[in-house]
N, C-alpha and C. Protein backbone atom coordinates (compact mmCIF):
# COMPACT_ATOMS: atom_id res chain seq x y z
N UNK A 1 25.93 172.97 109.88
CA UNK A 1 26.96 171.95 110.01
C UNK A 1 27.94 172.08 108.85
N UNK A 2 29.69 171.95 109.25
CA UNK A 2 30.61 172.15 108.07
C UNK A 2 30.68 171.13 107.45
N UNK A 3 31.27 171.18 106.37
CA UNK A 3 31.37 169.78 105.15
C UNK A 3 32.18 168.92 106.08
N UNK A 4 31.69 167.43 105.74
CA UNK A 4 32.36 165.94 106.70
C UNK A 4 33.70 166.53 106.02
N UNK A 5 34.06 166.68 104.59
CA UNK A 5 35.38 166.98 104.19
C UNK A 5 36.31 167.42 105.09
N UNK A 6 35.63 169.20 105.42
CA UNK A 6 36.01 169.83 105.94
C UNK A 6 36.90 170.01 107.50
N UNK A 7 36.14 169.07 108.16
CA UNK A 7 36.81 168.77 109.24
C UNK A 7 37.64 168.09 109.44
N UNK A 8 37.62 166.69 108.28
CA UNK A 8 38.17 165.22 108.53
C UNK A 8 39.65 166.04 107.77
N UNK A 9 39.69 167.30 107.51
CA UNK A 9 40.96 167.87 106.81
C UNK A 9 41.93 168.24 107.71
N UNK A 10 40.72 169.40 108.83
CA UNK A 10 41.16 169.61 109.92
C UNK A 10 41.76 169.21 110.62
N UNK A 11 41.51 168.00 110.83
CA UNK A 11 41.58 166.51 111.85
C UNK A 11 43.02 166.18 111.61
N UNK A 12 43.02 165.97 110.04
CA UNK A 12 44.33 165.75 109.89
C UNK A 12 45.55 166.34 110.16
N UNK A 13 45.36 167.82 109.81
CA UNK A 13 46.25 168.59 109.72
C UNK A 13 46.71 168.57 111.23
N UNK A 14 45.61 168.66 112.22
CA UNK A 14 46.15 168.56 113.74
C UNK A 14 46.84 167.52 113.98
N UNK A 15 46.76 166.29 113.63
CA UNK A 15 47.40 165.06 113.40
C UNK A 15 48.81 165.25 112.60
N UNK A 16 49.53 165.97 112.01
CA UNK A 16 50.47 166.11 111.48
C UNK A 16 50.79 166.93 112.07
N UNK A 17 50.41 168.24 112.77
CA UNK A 17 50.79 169.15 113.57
C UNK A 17 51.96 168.61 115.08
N UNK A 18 50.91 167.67 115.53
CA UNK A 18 51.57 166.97 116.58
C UNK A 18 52.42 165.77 116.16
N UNK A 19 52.47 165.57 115.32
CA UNK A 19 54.08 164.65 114.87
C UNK A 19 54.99 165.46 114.03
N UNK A 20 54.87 166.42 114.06
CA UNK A 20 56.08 167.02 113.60
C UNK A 20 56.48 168.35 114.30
N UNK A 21 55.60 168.35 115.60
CA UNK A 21 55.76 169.22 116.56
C UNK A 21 57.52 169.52 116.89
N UNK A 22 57.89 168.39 117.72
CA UNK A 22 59.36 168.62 118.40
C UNK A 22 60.27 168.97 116.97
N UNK A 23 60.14 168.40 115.95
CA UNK A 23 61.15 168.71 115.00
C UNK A 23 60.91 170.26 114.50
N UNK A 24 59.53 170.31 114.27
CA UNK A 24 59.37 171.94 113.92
C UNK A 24 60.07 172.85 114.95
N UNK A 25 60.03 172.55 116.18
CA UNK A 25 60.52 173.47 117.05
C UNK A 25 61.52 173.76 117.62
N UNK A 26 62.38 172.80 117.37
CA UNK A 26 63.89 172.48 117.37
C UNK A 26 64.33 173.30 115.64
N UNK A 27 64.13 173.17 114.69
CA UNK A 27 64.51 174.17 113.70
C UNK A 27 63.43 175.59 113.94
N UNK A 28 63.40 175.81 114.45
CA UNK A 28 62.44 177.18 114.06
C UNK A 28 63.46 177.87 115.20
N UNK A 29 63.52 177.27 116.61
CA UNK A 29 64.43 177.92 117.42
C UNK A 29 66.41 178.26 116.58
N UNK A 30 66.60 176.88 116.03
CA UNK A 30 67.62 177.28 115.42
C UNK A 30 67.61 178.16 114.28
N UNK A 31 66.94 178.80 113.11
CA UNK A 31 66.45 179.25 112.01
C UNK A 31 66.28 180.90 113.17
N UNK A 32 65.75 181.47 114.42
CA UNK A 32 65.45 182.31 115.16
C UNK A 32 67.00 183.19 115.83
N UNK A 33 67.69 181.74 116.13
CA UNK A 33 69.14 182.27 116.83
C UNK A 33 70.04 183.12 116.34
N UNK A 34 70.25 184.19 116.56
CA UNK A 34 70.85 185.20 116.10
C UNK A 34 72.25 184.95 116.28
N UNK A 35 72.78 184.15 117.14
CA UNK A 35 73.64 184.16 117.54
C UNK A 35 74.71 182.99 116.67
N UNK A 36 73.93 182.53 115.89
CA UNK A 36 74.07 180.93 115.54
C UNK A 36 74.97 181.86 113.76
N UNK A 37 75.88 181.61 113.08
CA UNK A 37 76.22 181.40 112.17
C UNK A 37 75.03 181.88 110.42
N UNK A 38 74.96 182.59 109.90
CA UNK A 38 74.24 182.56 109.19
C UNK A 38 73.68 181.56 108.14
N UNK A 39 74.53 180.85 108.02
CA UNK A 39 74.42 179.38 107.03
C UNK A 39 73.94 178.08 107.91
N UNK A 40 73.78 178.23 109.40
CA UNK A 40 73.53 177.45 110.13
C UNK A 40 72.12 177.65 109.66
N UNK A 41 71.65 178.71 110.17
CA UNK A 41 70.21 179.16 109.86
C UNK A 41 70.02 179.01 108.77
N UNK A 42 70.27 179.50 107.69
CA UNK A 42 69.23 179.28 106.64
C UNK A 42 69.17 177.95 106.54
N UNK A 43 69.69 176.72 106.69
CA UNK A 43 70.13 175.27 106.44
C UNK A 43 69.07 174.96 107.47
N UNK A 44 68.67 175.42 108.36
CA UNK A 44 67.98 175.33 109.21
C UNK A 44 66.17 175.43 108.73
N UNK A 45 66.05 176.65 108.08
CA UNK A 45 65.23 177.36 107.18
C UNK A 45 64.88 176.52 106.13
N UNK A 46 66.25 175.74 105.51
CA UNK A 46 65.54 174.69 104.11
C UNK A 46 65.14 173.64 104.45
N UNK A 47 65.35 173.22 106.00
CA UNK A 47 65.03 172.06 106.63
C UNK A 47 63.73 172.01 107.17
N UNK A 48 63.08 173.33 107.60
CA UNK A 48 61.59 173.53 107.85
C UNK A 48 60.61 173.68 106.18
N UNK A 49 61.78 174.02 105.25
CA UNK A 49 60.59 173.85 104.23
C UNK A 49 60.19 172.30 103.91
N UNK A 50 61.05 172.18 104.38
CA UNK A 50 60.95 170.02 103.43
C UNK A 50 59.38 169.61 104.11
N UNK A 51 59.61 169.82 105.85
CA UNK A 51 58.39 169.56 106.27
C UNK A 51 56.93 169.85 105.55
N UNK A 52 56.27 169.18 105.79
CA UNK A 52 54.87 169.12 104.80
C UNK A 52 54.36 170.73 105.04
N UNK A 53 53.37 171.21 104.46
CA UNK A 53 52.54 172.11 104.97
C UNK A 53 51.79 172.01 105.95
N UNK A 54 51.07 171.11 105.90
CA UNK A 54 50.01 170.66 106.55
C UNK A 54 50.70 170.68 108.49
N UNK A 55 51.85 170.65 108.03
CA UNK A 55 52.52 170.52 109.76
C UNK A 55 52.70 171.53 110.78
N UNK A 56 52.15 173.00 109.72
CA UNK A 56 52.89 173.98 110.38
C UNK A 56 51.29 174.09 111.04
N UNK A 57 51.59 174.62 112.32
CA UNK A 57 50.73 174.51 113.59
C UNK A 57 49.80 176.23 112.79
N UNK A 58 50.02 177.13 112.08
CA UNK A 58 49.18 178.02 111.63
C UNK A 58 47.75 177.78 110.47
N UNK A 59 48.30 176.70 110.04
CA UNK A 59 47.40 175.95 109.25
C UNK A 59 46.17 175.10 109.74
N UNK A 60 46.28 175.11 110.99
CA UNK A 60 45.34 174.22 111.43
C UNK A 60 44.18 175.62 111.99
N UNK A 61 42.61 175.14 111.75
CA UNK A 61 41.49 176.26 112.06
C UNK A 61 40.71 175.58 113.19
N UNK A 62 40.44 176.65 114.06
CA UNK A 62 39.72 176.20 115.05
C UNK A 62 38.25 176.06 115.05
N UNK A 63 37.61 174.93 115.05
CA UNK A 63 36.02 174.54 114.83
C UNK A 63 35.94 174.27 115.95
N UNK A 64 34.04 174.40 115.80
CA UNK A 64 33.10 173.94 116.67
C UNK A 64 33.33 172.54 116.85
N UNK A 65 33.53 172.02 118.42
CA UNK A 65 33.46 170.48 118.15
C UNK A 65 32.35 170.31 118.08
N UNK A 66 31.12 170.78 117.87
CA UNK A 66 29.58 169.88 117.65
C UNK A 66 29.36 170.47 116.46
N UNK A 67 29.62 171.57 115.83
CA UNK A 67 29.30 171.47 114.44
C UNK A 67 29.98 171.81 113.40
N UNK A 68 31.49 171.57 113.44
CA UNK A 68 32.84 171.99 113.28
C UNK A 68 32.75 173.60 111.78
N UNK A 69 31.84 174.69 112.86
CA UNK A 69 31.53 175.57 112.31
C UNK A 69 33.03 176.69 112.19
N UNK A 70 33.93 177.22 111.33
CA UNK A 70 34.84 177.87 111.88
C UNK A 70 34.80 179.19 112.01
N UNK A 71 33.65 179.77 112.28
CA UNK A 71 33.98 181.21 112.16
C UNK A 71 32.94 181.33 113.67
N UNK A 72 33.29 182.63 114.15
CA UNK A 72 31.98 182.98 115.63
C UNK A 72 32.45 181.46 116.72
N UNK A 73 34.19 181.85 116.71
CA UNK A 73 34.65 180.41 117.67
C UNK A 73 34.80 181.38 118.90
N UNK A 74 34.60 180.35 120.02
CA UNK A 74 34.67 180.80 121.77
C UNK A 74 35.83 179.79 122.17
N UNK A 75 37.09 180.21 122.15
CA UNK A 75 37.89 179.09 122.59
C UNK A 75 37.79 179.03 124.01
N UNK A 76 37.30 179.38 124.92
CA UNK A 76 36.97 178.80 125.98
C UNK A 76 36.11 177.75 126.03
N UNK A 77 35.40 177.67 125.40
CA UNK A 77 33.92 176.77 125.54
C UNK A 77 34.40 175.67 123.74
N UNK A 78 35.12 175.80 123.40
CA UNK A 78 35.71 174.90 121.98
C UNK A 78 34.28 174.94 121.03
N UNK A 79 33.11 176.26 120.92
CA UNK A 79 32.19 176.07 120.30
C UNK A 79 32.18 177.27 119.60
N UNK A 80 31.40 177.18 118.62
CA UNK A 80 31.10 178.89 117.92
C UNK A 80 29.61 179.33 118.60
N UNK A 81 29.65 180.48 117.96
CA UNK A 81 28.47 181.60 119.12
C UNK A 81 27.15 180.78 119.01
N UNK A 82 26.77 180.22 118.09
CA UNK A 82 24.95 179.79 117.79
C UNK A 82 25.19 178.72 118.89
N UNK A 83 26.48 177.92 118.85
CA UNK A 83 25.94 176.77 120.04
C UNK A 83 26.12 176.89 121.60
N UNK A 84 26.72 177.84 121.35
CA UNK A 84 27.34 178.63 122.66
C UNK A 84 25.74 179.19 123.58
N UNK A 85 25.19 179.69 122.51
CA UNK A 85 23.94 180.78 122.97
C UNK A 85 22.82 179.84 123.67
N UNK A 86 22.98 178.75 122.13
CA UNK A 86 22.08 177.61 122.03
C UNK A 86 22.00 176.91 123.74
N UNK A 87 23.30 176.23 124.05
CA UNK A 87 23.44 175.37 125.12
C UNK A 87 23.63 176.69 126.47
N UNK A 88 23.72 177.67 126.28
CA UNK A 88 23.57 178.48 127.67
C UNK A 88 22.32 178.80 127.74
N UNK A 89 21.59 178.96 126.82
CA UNK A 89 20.41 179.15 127.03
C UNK A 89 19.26 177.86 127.50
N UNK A 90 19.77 176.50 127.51
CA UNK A 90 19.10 175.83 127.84
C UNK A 90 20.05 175.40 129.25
N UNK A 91 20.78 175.90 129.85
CA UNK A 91 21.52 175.86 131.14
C UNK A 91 22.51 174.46 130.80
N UNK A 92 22.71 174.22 129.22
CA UNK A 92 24.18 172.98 130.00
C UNK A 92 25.28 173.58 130.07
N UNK A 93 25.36 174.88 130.02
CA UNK A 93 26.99 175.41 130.40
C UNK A 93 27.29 175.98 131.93
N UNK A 94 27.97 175.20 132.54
CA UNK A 94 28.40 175.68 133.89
C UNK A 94 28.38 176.59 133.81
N UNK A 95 27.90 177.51 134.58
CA UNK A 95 28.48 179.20 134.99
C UNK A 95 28.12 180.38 133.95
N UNK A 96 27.80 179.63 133.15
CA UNK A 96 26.82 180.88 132.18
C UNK A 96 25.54 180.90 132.70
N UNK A 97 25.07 182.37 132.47
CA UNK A 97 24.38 182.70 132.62
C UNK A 97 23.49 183.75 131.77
N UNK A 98 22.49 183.51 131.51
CA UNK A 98 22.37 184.83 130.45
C UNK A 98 22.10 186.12 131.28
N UNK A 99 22.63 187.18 130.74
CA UNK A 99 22.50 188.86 131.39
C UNK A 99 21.85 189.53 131.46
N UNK A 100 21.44 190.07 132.30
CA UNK A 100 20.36 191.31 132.93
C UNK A 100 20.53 192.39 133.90
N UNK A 101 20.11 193.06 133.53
CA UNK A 101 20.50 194.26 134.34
C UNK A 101 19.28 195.45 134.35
């Protein structure tokens, strides 16, 4: 299990991610436009730095939601491999199956 810290950081950062979503993406498209003026853009560029860190959607890590483990993640199943193995092997995952041949 990861540190309570650890996640409740996580948590946040996704929480700032999605409120500063539309504004991040409205300057990042303008800051991208080639077409746009060069001083448009960079003005554009000093306007995404102001935003926090914590907002930029690369900063946020993907955990286990049952044991917000971040490494050996299955983003299909939102788990890492031990619980993945764990819960297919006791049949609560739809449609897994373990393999044989």
């Amino acid at each position: 299990m990861a540190k309570l810290s650890s996640i409740n950081k996580n948590e946040r950062r996704k929480k700032l991610v999605k409120q500063y979503a539309g504004k991040y993406a409205k300057l990042k498209a303008i800051a991208n436009d080639k077409s746009l003026d060069e001083t448009e853009r960079l003005i554009a560029r000093l306007k995404m730095a102001e935003i926090p860190r914590n907002a930029n959607p690369t900063r946020v890590r993907n955990r286990c939601e049952l044991t917000g483990r971040p490494r050996g993640y299955y983003r299909k199943f939102r788990l890492a491999r031990v619980m993945l193995r764990d819960l297919a092997n006791k049949g609560l995952i739809p449609g897994v199956t373990k393999s044989s041949w």
